[in-house]
N, C-alpha and C. Protein backbone atom coordinates (compact mmCIF):
# COMPACT_ATOMS: atom_id res chain seq x y z
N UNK A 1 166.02 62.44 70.42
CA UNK A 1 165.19 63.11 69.41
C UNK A 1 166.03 63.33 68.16
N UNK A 2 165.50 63.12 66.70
CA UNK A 2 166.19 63.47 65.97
C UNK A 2 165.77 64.79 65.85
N UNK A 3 167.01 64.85 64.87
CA UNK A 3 166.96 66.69 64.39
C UNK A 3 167.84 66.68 63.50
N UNK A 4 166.50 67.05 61.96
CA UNK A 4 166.99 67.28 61.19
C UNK A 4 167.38 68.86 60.32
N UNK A 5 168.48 68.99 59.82
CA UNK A 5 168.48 70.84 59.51
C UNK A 5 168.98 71.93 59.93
N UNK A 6 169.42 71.14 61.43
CA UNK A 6 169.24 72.45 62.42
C UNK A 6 171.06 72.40 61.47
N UNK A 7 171.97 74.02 62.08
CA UNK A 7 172.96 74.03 61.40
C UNK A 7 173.68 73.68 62.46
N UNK A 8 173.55 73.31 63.15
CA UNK A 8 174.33 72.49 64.38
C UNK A 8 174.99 71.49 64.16
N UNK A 9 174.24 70.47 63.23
CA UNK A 9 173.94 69.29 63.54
C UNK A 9 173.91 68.82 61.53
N UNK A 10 175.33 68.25 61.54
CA UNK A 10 175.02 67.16 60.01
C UNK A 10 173.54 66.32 60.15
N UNK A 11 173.19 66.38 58.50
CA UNK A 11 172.29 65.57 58.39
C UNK A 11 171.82 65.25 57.24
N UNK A 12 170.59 64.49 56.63
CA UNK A 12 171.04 64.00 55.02
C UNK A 12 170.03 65.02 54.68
N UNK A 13 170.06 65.15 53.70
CA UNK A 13 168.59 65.72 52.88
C UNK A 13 168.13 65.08 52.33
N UNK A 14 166.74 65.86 51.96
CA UNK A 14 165.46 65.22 51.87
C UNK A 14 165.02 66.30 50.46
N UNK A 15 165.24 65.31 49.63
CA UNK A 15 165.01 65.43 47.99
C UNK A 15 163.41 65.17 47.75
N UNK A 16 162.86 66.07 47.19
CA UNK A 16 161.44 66.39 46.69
C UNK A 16 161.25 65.18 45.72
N UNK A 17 160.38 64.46 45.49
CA UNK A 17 160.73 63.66 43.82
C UNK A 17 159.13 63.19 43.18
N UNK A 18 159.30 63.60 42.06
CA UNK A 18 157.36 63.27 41.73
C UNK A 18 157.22 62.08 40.57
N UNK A 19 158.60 61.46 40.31
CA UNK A 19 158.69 60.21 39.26
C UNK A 19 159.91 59.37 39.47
N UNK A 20 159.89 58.07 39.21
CA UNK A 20 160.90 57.06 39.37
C UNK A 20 162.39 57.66 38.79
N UNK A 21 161.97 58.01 37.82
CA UNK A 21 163.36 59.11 37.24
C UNK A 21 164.33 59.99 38.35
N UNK A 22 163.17 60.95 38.99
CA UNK A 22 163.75 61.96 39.94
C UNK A 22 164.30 60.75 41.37
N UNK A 23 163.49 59.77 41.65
CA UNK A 23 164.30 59.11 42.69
C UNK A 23 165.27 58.32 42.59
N UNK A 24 165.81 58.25 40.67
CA UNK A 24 166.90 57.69 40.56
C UNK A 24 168.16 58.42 40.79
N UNK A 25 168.11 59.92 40.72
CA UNK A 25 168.65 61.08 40.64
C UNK A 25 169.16 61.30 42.30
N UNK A 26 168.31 61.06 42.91
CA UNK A 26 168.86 61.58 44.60
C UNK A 26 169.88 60.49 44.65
N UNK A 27 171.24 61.30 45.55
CA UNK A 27 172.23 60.47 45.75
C UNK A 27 171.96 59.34 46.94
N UNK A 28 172.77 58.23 47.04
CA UNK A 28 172.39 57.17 47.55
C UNK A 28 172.48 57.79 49.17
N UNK A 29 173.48 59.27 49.83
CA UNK A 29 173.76 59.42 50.99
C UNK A 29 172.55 60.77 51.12
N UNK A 30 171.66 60.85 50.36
CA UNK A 30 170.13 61.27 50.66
C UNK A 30 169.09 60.56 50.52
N UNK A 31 168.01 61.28 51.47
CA UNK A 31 166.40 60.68 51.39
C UNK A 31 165.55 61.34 50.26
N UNK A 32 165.29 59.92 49.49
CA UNK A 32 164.10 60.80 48.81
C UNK A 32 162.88 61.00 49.51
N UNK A 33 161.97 61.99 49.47
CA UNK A 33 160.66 62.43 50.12
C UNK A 33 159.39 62.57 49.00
N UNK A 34 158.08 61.87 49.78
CA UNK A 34 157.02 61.95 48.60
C UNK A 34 156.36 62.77 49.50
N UNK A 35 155.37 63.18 48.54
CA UNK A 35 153.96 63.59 48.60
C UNK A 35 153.16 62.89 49.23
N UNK A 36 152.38 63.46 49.48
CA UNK A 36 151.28 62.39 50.30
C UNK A 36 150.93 60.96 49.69
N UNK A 37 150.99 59.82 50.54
CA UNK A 37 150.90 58.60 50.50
C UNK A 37 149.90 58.56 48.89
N UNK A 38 148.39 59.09 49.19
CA UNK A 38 147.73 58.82 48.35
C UNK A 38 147.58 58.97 47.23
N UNK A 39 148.83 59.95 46.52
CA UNK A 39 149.28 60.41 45.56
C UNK A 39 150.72 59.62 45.03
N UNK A 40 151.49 58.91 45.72
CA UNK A 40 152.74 58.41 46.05
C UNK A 40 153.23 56.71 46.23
N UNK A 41 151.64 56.35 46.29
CA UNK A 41 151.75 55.11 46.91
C UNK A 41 152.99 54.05 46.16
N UNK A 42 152.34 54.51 45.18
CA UNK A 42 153.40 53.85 43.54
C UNK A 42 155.03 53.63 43.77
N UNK A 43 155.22 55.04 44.34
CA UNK A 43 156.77 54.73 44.39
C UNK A 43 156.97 54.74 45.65
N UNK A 44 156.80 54.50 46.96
CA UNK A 44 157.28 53.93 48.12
C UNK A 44 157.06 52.63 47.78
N UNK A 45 156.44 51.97 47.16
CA UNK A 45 156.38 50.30 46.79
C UNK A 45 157.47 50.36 46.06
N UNK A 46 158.21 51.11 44.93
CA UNK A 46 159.49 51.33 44.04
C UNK A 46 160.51 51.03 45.35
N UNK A 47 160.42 52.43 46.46
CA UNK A 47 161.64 52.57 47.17
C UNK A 47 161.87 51.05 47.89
N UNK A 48 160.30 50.91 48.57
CA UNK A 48 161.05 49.40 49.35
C UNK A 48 161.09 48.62 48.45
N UNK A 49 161.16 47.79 47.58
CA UNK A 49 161.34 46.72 47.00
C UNK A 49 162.89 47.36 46.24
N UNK A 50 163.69 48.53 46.01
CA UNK A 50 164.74 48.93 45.50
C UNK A 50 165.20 48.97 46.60
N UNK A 51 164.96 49.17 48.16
CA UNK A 51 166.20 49.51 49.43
C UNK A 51 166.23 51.43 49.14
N UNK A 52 165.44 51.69 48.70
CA UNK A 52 165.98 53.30 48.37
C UNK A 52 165.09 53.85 49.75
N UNK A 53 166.09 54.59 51.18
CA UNK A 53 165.38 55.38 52.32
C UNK A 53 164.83 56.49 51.95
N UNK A 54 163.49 56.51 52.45
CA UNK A 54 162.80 57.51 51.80
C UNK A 54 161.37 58.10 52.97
N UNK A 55 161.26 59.11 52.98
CA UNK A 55 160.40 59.88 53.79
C UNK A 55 158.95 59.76 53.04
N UNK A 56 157.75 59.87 53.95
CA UNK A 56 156.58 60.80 53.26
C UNK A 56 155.92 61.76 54.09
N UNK A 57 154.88 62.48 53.29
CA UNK A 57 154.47 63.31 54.10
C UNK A 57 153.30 62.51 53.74
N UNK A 58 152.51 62.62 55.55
CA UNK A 58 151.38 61.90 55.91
C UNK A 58 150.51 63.11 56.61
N UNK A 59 148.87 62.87 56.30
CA UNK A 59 148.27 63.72 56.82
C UNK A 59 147.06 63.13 57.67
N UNK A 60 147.20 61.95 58.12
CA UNK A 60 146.51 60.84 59.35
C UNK A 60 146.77 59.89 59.79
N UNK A 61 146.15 59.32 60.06
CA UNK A 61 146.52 58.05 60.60
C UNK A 61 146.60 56.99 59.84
N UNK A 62 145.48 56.78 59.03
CA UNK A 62 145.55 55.23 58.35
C UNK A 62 146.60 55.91 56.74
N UNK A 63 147.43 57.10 56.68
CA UNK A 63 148.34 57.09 55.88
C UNK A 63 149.72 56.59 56.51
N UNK A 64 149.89 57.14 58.32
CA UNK A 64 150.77 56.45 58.69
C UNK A 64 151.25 55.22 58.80
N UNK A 65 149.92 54.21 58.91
CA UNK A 65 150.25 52.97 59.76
C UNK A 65 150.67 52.19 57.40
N UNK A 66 149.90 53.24 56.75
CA UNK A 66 150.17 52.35 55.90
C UNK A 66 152.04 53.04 55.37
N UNK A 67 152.15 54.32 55.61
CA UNK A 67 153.85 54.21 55.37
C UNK A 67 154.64 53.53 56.22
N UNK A 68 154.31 53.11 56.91
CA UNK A 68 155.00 52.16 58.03
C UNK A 68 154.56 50.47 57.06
N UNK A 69 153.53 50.26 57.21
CA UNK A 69 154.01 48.86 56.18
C UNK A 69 154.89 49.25 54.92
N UNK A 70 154.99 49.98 54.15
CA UNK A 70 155.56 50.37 52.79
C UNK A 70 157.08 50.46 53.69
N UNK A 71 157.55 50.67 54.51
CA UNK A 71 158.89 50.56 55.20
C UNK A 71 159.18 52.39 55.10
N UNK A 72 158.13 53.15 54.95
CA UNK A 72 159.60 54.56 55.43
C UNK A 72 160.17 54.79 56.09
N UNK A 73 161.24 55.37 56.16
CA UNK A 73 162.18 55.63 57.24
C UNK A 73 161.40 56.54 58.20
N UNK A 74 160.98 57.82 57.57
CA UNK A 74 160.40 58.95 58.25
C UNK A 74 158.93 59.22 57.19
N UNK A 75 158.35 59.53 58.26
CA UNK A 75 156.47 60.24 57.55
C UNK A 75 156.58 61.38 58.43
N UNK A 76 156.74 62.93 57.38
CA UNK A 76 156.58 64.29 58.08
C UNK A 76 154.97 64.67 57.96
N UNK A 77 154.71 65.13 59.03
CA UNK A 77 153.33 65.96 59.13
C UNK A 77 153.69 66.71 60.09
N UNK A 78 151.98 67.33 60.15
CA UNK A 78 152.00 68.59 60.76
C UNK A 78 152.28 67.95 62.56
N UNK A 79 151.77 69.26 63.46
CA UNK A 79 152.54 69.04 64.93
C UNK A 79 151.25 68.29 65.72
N UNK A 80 149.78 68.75 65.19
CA UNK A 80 148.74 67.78 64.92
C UNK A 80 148.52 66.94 65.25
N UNK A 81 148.93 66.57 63.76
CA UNK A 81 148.88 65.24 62.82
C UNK A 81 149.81 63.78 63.72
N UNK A 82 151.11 64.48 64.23
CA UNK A 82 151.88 63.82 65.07
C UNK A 82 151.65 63.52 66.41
N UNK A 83 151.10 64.48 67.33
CA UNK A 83 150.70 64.11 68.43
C UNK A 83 149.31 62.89 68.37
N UNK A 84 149.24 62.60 67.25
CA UNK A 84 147.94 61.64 67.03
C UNK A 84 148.25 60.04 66.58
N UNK A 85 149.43 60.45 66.05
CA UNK A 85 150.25 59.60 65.67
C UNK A 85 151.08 59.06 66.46
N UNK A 86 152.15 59.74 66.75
CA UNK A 86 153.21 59.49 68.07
C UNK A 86 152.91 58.14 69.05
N UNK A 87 151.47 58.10 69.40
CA UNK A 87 151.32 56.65 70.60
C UNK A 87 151.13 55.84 69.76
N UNK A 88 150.39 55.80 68.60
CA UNK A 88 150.03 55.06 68.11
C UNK A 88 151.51 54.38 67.36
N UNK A 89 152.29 54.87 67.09
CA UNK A 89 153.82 54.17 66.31
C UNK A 89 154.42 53.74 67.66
N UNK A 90 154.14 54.46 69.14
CA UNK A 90 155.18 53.64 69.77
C UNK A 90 154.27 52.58 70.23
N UNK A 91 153.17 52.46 70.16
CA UNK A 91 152.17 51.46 70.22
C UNK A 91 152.74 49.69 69.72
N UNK A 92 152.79 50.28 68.64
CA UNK A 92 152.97 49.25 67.75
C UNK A 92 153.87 49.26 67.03
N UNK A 93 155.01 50.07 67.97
CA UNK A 93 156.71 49.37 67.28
C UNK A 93 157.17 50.03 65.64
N UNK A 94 156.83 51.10 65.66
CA UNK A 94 156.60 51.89 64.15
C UNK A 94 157.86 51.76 63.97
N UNK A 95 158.65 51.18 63.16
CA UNK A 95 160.42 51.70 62.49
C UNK A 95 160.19 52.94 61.80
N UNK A 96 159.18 53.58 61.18
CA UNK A 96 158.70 54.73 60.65
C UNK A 96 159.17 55.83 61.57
N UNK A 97 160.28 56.67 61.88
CA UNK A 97 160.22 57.88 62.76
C UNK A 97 159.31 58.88 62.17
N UNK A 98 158.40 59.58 63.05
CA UNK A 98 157.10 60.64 63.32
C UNK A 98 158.35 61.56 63.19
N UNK A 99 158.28 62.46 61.68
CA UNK A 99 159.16 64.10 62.10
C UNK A 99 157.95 65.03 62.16
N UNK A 100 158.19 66.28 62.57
CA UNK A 100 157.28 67.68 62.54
C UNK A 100 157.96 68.59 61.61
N UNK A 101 157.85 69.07 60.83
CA UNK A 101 158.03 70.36 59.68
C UNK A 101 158.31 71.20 60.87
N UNK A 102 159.07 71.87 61.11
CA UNK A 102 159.08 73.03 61.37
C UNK A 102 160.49 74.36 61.18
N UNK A 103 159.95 75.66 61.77
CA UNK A 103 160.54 76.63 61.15
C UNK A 103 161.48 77.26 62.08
N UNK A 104 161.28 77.04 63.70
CA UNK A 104 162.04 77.52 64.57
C UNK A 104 162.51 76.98 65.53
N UNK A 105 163.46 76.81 65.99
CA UNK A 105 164.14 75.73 67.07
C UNK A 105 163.39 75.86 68.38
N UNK A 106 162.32 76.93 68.67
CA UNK A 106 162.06 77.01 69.63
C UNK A 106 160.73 75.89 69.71
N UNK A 107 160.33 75.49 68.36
CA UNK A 107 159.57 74.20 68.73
C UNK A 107 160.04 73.13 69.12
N UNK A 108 161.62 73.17 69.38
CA UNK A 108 161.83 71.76 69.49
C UNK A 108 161.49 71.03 70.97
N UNK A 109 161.49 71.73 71.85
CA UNK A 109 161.72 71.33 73.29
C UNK A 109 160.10 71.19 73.18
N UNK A 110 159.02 71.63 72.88
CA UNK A 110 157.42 72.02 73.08
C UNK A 110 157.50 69.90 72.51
N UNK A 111 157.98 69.75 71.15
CA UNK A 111 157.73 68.46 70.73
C UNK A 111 158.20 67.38 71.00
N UNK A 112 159.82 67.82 72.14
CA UNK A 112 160.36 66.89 72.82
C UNK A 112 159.28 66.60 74.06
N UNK A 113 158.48 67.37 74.58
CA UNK A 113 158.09 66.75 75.99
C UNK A 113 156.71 66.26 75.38
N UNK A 114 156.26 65.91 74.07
CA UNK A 114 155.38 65.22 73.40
C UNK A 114 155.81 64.50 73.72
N UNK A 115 157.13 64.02 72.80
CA UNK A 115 157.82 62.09 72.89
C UNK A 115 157.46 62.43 71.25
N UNK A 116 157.86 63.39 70.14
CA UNK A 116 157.49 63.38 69.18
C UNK A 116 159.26 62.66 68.62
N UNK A 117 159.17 61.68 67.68
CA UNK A 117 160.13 61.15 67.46
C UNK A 117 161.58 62.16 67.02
N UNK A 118 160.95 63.19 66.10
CA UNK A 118 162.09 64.42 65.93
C UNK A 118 161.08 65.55 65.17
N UNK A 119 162.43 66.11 64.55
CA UNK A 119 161.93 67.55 63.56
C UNK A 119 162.93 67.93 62.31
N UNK A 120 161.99 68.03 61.52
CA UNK A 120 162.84 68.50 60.02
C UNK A 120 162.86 70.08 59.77
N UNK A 121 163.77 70.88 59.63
CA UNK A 121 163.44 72.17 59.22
C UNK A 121 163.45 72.25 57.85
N UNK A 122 162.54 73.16 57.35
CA UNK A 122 162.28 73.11 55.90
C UNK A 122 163.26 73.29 55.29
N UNK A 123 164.06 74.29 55.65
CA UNK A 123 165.65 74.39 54.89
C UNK A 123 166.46 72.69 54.31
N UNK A 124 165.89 71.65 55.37
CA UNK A 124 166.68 70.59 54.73
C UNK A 124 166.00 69.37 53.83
N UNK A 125 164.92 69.72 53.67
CA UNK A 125 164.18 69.72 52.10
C UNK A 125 164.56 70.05 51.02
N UNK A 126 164.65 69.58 50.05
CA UNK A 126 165.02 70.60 48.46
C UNK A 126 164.20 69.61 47.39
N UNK A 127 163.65 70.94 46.65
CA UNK A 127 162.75 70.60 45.96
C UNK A 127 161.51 71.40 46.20
């Protein structure tokens, strides 16, 4: 399982960014993170065709399967949103890791016996 945030555990951050400008700005040893696909689409076509790893936040299904063609590394949603998702990426071989937002470590074990790919705590967001 990944795990991102926790203070245990190094990990990159995940830079907010709402224009090609701001994702020139995140350093190359962070992720930039969009907004929802349908607002965003623009620059995950920027990131993959630049190689720039980059997260989104997805709020269904046909946003997942399409950040998974666009190449993200990670699509965060809710705990939901993921259990809906989750078969469907190991279904069909998702390189996209499924994270969950969350706020307390005590979700982590509840989303490990999902098979939820990991978890981001908001702390390792900025922006």
């Amino acid at each position: 399982m990944i795990i991102i945030g926790h203070p245990w555990i190094d990990s990159q951050k995940f830079h907010k960014v709402f224009s090609i400008e701001d994702i020139k700005q995140v350093a190359p040893q962070d992720i930039v993170l969009l907004e929802p696909l349908v607002e965003s689409h623009a620059y995950a076509k920027y990131c993959k065709d630049n190689a720039i790893e980059y997260g989104v936040v997805v709020n269904n299904l046909e946003n997942a399967i399409y950040a998974n063609a666009l190449s993200a590394s990670y699509m965060i949603c809710e705990e939901d949103t993921a259990l809906m998702i989750q078969p469907i990426a190991q279904e069909y071989l998702f390189d996209t890791k499924v994270l969950v937002l969350i706020h307390s470590t005590k979700d982590i074990s509840k989303l490990a016996r999902n098979g939820i790919d990991g978890v981001i705590f908001d702390k390792a967001i900025i922006g």
